[in-house]
PDB file of N, CA and C in Angstrom:
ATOM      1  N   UNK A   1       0.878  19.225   6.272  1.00  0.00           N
ATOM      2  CA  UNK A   1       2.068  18.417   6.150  1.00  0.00           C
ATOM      3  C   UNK A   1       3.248  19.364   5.971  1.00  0.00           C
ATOM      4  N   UNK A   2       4.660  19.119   6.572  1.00  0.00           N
ATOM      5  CA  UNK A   2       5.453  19.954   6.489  1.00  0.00           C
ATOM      6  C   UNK A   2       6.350  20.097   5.302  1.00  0.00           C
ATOM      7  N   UNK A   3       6.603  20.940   4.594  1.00  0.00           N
ATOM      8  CA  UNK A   3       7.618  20.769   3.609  1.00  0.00           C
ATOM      9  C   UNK A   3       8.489  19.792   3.853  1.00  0.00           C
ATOM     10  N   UNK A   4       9.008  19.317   5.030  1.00  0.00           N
ATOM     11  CA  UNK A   4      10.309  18.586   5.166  1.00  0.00           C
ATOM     12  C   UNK A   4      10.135  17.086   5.424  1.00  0.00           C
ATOM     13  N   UNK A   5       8.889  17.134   5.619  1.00  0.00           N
ATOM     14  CA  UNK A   5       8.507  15.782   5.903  1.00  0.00           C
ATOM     15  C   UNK A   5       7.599  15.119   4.374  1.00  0.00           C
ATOM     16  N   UNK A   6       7.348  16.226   3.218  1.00  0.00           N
ATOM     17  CA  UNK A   6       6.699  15.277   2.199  1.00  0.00           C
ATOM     18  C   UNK A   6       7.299  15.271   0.803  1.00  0.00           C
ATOM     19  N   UNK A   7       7.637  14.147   0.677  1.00  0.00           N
ATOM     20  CA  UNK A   7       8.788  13.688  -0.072  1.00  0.00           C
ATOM     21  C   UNK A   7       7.675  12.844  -1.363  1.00  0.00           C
ATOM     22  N   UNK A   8       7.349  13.960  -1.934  1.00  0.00           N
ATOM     23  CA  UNK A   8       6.822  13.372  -3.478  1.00  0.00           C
ATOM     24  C   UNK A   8       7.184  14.870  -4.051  1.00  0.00           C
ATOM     25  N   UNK A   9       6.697  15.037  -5.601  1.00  0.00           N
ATOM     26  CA  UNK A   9       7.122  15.497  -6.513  1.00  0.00           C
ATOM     27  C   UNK A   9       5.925  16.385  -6.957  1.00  0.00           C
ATOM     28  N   UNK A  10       4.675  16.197  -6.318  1.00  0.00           N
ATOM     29  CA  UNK A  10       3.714  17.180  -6.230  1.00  0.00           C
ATOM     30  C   UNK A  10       4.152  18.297  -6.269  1.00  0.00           C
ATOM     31  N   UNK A  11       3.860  19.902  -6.915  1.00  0.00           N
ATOM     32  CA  UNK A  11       4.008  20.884  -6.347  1.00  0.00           C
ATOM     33  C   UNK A  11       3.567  21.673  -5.358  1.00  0.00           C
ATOM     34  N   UNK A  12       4.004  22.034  -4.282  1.00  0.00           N
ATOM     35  CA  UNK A  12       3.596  22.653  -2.736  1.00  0.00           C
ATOM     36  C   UNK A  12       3.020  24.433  -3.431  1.00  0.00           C
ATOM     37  N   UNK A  13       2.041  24.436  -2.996  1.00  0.00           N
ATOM     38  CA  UNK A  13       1.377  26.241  -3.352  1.00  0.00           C
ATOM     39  C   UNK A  13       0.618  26.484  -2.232  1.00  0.00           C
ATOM     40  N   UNK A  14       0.876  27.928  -2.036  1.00  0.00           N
ATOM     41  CA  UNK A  14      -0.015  28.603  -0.878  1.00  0.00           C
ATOM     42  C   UNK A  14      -1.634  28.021  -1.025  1.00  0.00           C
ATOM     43  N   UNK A  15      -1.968  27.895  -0.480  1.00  0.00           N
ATOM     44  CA  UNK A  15      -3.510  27.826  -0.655  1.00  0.00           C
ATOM     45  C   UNK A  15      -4.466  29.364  -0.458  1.00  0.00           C
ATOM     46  N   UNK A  16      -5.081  29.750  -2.004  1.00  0.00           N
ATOM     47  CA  UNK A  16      -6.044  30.571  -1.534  1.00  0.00           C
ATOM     48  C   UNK A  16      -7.239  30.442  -1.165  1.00  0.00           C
ATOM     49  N   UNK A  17      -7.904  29.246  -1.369  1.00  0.00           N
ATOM     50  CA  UNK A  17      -9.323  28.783  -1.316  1.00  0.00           C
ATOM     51  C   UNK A  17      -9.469  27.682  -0.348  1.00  0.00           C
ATOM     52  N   UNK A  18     -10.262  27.440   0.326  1.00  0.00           N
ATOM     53  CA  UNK A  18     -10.563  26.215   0.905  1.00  0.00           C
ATOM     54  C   UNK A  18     -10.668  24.809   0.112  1.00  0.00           C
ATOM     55  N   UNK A  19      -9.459  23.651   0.245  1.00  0.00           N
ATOM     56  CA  UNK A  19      -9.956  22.952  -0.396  1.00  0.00           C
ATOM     57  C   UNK A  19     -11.180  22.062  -0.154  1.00  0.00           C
ATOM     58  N   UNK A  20     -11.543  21.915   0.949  1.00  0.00           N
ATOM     59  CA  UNK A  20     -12.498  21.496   0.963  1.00  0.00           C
ATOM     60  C   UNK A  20     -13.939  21.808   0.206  1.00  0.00           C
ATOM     61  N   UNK A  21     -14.074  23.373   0.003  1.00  0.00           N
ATOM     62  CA  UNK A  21     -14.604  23.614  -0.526  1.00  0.00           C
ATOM     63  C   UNK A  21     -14.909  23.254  -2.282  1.00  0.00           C
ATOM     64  N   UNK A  22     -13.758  23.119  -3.011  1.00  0.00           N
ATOM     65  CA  UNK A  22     -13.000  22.258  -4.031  1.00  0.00           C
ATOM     66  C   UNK A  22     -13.443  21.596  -4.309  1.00  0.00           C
ATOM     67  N   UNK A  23     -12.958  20.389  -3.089  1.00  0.00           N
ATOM     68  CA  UNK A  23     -13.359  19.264  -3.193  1.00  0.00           C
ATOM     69  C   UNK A  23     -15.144  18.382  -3.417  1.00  0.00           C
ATOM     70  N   UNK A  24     -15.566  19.651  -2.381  1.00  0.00           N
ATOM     71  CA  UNK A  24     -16.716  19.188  -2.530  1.00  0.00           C
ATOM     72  C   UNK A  24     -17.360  19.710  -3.856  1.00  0.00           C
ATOM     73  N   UNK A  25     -17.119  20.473  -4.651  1.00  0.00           N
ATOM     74  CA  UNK A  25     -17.599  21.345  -6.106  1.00  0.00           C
ATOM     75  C   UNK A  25     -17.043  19.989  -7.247  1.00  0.00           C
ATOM     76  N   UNK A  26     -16.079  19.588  -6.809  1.00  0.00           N
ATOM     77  CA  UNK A  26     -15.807  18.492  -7.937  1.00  0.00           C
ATOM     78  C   UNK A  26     -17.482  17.246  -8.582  1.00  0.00           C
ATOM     79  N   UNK A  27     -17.322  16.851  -9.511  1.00  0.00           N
ATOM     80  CA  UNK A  27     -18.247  15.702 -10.176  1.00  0.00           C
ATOM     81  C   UNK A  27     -17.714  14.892  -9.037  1.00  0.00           C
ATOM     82  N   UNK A  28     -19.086  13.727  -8.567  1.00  0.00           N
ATOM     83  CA  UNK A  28     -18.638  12.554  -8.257  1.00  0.00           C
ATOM     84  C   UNK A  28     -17.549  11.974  -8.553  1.00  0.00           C
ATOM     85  N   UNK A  29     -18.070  11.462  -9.765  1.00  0.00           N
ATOM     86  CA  UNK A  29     -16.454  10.599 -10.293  1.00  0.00           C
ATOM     87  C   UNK A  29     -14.919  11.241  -9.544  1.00  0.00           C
ATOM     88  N   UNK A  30     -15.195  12.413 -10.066  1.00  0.00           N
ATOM     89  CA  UNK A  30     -13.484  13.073  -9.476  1.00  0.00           C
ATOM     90  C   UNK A  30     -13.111  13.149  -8.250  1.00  0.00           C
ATOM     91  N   UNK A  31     -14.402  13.135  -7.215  1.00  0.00           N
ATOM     92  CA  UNK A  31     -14.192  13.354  -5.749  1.00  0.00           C
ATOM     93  C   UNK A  31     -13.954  11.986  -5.148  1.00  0.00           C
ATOM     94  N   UNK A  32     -14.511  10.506  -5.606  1.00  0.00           N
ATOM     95  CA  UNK A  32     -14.493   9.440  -5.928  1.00  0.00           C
ATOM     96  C   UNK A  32     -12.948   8.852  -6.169  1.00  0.00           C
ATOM     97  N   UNK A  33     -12.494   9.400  -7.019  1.00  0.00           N
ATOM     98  CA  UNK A  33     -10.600   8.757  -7.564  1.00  0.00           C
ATOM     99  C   UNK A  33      -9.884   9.682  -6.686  1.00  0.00           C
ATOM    100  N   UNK A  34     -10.211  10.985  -6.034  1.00  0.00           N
ATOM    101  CA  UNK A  34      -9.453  11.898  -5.450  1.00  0.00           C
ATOM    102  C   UNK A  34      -9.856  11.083  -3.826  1.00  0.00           C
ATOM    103  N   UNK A  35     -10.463  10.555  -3.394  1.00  0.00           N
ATOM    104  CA  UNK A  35     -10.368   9.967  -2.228  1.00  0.00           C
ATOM    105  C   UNK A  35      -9.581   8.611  -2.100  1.00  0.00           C
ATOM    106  N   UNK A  36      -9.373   8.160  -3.446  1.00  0.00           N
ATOM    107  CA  UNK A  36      -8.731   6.828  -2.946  1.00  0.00           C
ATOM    108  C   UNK A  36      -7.371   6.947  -3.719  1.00  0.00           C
ATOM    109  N   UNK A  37      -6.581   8.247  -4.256  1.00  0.00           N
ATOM    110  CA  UNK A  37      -5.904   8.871  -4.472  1.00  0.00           C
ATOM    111  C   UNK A  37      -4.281   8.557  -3.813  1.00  0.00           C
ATOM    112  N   UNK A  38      -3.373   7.807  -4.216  1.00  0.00           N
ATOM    113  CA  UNK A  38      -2.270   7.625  -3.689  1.00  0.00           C
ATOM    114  C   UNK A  38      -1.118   8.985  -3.133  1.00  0.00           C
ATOM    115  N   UNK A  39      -1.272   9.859  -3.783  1.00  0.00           N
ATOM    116  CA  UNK A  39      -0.803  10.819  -3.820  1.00  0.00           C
ATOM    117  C   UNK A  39      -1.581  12.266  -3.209  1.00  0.00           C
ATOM    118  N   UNK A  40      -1.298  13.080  -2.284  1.00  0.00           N
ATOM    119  CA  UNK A  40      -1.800  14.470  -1.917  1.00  0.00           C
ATOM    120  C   UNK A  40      -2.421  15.319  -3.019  1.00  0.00           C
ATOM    121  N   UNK A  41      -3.172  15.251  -3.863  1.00  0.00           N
ATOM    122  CA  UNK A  41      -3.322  15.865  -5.093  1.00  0.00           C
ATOM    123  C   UNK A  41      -4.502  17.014  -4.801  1.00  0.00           C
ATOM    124  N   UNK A  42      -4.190  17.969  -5.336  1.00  0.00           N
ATOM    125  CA  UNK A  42      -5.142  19.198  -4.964  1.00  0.00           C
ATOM    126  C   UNK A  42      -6.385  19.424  -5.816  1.00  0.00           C
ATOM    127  N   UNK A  43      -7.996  19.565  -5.511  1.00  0.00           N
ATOM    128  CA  UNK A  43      -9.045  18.989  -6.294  1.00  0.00           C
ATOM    129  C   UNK A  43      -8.652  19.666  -7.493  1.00  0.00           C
ATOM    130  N   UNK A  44      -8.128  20.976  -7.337  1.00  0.00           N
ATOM    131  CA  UNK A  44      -8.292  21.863  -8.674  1.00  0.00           C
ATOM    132  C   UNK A  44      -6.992  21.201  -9.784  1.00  0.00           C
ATOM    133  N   UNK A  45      -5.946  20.520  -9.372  1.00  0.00           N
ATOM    134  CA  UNK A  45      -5.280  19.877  -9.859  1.00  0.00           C
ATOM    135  C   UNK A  45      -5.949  18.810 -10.731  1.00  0.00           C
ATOM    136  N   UNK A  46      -6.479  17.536  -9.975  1.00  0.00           N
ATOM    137  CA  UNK A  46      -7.185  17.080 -10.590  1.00  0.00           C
ATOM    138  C   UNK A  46      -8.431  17.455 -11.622  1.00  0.00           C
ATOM    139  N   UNK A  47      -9.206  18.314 -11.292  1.00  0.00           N
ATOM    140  CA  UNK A  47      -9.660  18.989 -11.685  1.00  0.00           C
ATOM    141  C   UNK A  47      -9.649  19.619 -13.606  1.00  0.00           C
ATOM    142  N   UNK A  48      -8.232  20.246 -13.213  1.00  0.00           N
ATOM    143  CA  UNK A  48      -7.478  20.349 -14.280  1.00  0.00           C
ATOM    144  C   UNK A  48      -6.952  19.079 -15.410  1.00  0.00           C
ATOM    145  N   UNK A  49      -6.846  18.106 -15.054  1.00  0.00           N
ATOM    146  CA  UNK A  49      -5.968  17.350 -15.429  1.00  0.00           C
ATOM    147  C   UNK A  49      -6.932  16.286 -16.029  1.00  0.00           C
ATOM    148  N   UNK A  50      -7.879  16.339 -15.157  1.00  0.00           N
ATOM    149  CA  UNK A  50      -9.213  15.612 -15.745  1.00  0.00           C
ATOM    150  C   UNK A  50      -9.702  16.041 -16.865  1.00  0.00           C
ATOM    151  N   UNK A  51     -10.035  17.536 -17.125  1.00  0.00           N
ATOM    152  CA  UNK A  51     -10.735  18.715 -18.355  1.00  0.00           C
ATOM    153  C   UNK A  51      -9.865  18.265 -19.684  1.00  0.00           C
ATOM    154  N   UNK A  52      -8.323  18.514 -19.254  1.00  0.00           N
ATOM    155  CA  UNK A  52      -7.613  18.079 -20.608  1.00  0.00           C
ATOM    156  C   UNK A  52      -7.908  16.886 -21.536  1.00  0.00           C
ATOM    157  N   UNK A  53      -7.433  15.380 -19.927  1.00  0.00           N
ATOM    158  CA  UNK A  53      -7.445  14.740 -20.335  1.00  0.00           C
ATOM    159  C   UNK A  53      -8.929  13.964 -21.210  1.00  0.00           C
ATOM    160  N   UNK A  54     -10.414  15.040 -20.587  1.00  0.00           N
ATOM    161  CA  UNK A  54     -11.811  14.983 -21.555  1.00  0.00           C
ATOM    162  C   UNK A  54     -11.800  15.491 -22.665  1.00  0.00           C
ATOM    163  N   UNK A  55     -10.886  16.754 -22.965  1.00  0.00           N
ATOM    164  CA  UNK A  55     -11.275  17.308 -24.069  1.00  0.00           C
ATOM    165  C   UNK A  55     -10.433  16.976 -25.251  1.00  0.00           C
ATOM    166  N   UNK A  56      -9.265  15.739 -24.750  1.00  0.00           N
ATOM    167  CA  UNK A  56      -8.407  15.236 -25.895  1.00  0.00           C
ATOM    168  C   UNK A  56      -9.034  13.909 -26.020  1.00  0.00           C
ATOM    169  N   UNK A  57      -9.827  13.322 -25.274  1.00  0.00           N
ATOM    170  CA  UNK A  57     -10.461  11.464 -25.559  1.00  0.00           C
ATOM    171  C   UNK A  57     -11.777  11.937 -25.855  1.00  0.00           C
ATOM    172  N   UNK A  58     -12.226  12.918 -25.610  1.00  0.00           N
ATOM    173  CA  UNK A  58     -14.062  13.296 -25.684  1.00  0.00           C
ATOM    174  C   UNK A  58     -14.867  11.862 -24.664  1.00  0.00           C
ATOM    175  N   UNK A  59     -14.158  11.525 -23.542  1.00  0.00           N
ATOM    176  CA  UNK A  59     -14.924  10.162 -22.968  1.00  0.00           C
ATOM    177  C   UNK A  59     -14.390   9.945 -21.665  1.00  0.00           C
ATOM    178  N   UNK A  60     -15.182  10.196 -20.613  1.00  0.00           N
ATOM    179  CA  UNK A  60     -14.999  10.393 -19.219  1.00  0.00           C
ATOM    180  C   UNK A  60     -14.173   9.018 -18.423  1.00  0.00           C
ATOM    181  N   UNK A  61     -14.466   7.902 -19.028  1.00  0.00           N
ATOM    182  CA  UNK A  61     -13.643   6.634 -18.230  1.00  0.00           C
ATOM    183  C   UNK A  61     -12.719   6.927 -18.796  1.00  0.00           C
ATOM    184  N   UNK A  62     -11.909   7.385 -20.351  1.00  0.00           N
ATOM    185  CA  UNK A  62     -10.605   7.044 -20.814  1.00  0.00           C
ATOM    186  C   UNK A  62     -10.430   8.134 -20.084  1.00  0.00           C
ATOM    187  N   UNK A  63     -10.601   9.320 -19.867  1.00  0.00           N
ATOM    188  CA  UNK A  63      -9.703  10.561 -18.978  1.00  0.00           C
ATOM    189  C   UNK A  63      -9.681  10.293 -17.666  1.00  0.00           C
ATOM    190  N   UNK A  64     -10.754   9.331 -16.748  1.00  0.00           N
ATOM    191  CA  UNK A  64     -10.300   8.746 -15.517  1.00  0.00           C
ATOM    192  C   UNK A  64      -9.246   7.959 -15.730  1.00  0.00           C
ATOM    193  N   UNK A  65      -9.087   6.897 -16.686  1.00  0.00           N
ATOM    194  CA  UNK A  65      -7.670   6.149 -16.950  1.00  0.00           C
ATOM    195  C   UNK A  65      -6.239   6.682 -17.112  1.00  0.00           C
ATOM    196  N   UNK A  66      -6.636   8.193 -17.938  1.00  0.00           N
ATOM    197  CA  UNK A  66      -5.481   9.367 -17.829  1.00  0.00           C
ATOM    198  C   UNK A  66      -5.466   9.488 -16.909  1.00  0.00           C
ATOM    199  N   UNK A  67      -5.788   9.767 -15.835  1.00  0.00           N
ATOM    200  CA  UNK A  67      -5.872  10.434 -14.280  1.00  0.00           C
ATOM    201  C   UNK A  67      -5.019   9.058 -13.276  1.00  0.00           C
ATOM    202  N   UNK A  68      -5.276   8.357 -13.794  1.00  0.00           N
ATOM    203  CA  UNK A  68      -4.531   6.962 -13.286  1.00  0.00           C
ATOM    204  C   UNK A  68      -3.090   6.857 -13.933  1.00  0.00           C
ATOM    205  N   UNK A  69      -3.249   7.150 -15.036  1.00  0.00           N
ATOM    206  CA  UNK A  69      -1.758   6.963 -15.435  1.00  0.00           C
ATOM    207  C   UNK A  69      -0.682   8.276 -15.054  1.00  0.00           C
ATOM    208  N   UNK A  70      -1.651   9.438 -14.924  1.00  0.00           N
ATOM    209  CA  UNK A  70      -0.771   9.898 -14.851  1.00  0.00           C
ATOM    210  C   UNK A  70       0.140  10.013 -13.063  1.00  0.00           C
ATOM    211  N   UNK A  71      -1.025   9.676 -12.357  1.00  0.00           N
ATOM    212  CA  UNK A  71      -0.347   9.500 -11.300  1.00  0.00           C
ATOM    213  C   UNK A  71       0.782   7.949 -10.774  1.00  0.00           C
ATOM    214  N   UNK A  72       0.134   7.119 -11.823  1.00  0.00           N
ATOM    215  CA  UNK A  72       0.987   5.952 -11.823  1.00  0.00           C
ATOM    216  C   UNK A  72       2.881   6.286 -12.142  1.00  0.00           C
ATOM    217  N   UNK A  73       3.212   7.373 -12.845  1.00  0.00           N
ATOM    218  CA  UNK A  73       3.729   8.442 -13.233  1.00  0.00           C
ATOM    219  C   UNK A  73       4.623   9.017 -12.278  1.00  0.00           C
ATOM    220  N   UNK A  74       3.623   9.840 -11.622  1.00  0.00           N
ATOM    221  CA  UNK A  74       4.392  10.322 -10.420  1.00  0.00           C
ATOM    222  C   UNK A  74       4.984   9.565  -9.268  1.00  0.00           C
ATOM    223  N   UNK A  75       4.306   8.194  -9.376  1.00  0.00           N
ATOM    224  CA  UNK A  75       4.474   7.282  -8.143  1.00  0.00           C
ATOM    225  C   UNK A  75       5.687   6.709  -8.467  1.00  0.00           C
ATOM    226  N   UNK A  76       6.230   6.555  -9.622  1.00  0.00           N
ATOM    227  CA  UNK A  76       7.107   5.871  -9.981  1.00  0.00           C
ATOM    228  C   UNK A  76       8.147   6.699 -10.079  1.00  0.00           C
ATOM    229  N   UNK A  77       7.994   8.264  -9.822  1.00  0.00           N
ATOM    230  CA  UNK A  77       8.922   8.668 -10.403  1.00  0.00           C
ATOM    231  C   UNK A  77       9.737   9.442  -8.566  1.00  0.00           C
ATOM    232  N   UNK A  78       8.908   8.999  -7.698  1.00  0.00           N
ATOM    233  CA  UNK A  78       8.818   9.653  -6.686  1.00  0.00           C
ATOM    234  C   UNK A  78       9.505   8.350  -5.956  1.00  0.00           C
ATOM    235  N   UNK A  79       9.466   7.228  -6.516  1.00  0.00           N
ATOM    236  CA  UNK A  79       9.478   6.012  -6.196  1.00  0.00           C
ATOM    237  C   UNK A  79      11.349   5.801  -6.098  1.00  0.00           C
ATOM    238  N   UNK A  80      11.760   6.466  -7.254  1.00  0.00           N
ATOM    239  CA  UNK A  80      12.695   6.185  -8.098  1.00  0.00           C
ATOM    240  C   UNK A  80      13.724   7.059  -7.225  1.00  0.00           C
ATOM    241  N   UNK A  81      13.227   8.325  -7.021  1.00  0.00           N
ATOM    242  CA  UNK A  81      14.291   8.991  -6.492  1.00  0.00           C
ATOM    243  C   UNK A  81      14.317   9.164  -4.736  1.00  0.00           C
ATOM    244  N   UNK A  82      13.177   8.194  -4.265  1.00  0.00           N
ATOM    245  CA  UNK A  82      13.358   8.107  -2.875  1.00  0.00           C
ATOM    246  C   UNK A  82      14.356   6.923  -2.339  1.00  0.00           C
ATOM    247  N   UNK A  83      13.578   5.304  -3.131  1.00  0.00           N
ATOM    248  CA  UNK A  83      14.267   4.458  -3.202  1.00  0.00           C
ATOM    249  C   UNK A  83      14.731   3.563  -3.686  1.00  0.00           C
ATOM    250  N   UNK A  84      15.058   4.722  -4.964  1.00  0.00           N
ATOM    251  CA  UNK A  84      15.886   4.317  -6.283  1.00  0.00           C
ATOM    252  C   UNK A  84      15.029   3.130  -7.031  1.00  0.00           C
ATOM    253  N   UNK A  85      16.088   3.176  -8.376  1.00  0.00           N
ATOM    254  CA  UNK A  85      15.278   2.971  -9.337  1.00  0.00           C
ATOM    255  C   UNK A  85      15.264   1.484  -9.350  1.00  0.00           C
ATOM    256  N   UNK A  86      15.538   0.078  -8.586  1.00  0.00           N
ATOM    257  CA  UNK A  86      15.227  -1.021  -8.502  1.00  0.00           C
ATOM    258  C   UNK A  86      13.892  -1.272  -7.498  1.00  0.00           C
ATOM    259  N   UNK A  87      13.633  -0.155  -7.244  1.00  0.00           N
ATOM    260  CA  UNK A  87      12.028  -0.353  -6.463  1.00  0.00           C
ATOM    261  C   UNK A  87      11.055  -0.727  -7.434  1.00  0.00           C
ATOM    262  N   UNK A  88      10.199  -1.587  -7.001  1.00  0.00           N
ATOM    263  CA  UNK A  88       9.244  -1.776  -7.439  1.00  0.00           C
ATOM    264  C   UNK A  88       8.383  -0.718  -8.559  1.00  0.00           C
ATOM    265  N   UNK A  89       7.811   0.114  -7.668  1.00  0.00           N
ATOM    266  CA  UNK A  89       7.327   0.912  -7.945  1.00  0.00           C
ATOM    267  C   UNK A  89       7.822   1.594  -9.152  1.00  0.00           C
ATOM    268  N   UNK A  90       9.041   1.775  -9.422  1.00  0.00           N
ATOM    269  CA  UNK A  90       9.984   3.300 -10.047  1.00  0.00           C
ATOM    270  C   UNK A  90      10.177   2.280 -11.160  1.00  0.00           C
ATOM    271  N   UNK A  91       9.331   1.127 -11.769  1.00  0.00           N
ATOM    272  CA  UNK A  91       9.724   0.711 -12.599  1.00  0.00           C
ATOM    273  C   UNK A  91       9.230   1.811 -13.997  1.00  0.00           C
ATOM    274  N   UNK A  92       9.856   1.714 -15.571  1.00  0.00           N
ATOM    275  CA  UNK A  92      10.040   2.106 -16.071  1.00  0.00           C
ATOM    276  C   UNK A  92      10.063   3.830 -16.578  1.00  0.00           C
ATOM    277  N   UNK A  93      10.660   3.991 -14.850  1.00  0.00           N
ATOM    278  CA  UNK A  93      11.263   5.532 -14.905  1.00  0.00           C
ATOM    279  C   UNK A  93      12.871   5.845 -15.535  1.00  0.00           C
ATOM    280  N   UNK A  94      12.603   6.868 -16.068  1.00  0.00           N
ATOM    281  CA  UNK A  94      14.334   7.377 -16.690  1.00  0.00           C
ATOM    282  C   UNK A  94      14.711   8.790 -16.243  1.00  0.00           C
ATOM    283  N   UNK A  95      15.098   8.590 -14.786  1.00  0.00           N
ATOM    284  CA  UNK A  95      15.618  10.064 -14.555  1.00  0.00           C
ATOM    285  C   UNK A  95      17.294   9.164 -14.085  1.00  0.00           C
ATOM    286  N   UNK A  96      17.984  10.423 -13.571  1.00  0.00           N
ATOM    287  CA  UNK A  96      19.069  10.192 -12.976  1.00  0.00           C
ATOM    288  C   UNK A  96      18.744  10.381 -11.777  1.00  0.00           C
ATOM    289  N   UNK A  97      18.687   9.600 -10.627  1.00  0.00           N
ATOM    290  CA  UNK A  97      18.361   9.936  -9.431  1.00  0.00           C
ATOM    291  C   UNK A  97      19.817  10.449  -8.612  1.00  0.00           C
ATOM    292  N   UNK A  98      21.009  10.168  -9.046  1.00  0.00           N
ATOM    293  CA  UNK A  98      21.812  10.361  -8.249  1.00  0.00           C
ATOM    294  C   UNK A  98      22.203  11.857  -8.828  1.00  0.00           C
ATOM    295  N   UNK A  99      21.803  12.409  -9.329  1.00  0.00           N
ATOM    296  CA  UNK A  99      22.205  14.102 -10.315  1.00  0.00           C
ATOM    297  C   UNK A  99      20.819  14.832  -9.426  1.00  0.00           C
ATOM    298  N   UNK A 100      19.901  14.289  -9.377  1.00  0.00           N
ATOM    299  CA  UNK A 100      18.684  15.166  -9.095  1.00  0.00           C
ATOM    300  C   UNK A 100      18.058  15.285 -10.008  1.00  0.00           C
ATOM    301  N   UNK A 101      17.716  14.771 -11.111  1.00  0.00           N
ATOM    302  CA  UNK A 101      17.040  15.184 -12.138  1.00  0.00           C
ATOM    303  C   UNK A 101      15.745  14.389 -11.986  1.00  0.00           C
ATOM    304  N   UNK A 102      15.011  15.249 -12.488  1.00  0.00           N
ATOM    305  CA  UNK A 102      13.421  14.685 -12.682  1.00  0.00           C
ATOM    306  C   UNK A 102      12.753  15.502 -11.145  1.00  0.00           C
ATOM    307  N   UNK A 103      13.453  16.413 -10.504  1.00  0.00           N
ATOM    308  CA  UNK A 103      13.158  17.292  -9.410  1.00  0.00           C
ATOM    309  C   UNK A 103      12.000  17.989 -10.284  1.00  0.00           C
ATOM    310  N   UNK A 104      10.790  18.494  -9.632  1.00  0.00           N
ATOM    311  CA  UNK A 104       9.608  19.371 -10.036  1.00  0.00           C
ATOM    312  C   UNK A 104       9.588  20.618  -9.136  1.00  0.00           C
TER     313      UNK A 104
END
């Protein structure tokens, strides 16, 4: 996908590894929410984000629910500054979209 054409708030990084390879090393569960995944999210991202969110609940569905919220998160916030903050989506976001803020 081209830088100019993907308009979320993800961060863009070189790739050193195959993600596929990644992807397929992930637990079920994670390869599972990473396929039906609204957002481009990179396995090791998830990955990451999953570990935290286990080792602060100690309980694999509440850190899949983190993993949901937090992209519920980005959707809204990606939501907000594409097409502004009466979208649906971008509901209870607080950036300034017309300053640029909430840029990643």
């Amino acid at each position: 996908m081209s830088g100019r054409n993907r308009r979320t708030h993800l961060r863009a990084k070189t790739r050193t590894r195959d993600p596929m390879q990644e992807y397929d090393r992930l637990p079920p569960e994670l390869r599972a929410w990473l396929a039906r995944a609204a957002l481009p999210w990179r396995p090791g991202s998830v990955r990451q984000v999953f570990a935290r969110a286990l080792a602060r609940t100690g309980d694999r569905a509440r850190a899949l629910a983190e993993l949901d919220a937090a992209e519920r998160r980005l959707v809204a916030r990606d939501a907000a500054a594409i097409w502004g903050v009466d979208h649906p989506a971008a509901r209870g976001v607080q950036i300034d979209v017309a300053h640029g803020a909430g840029r990643g």
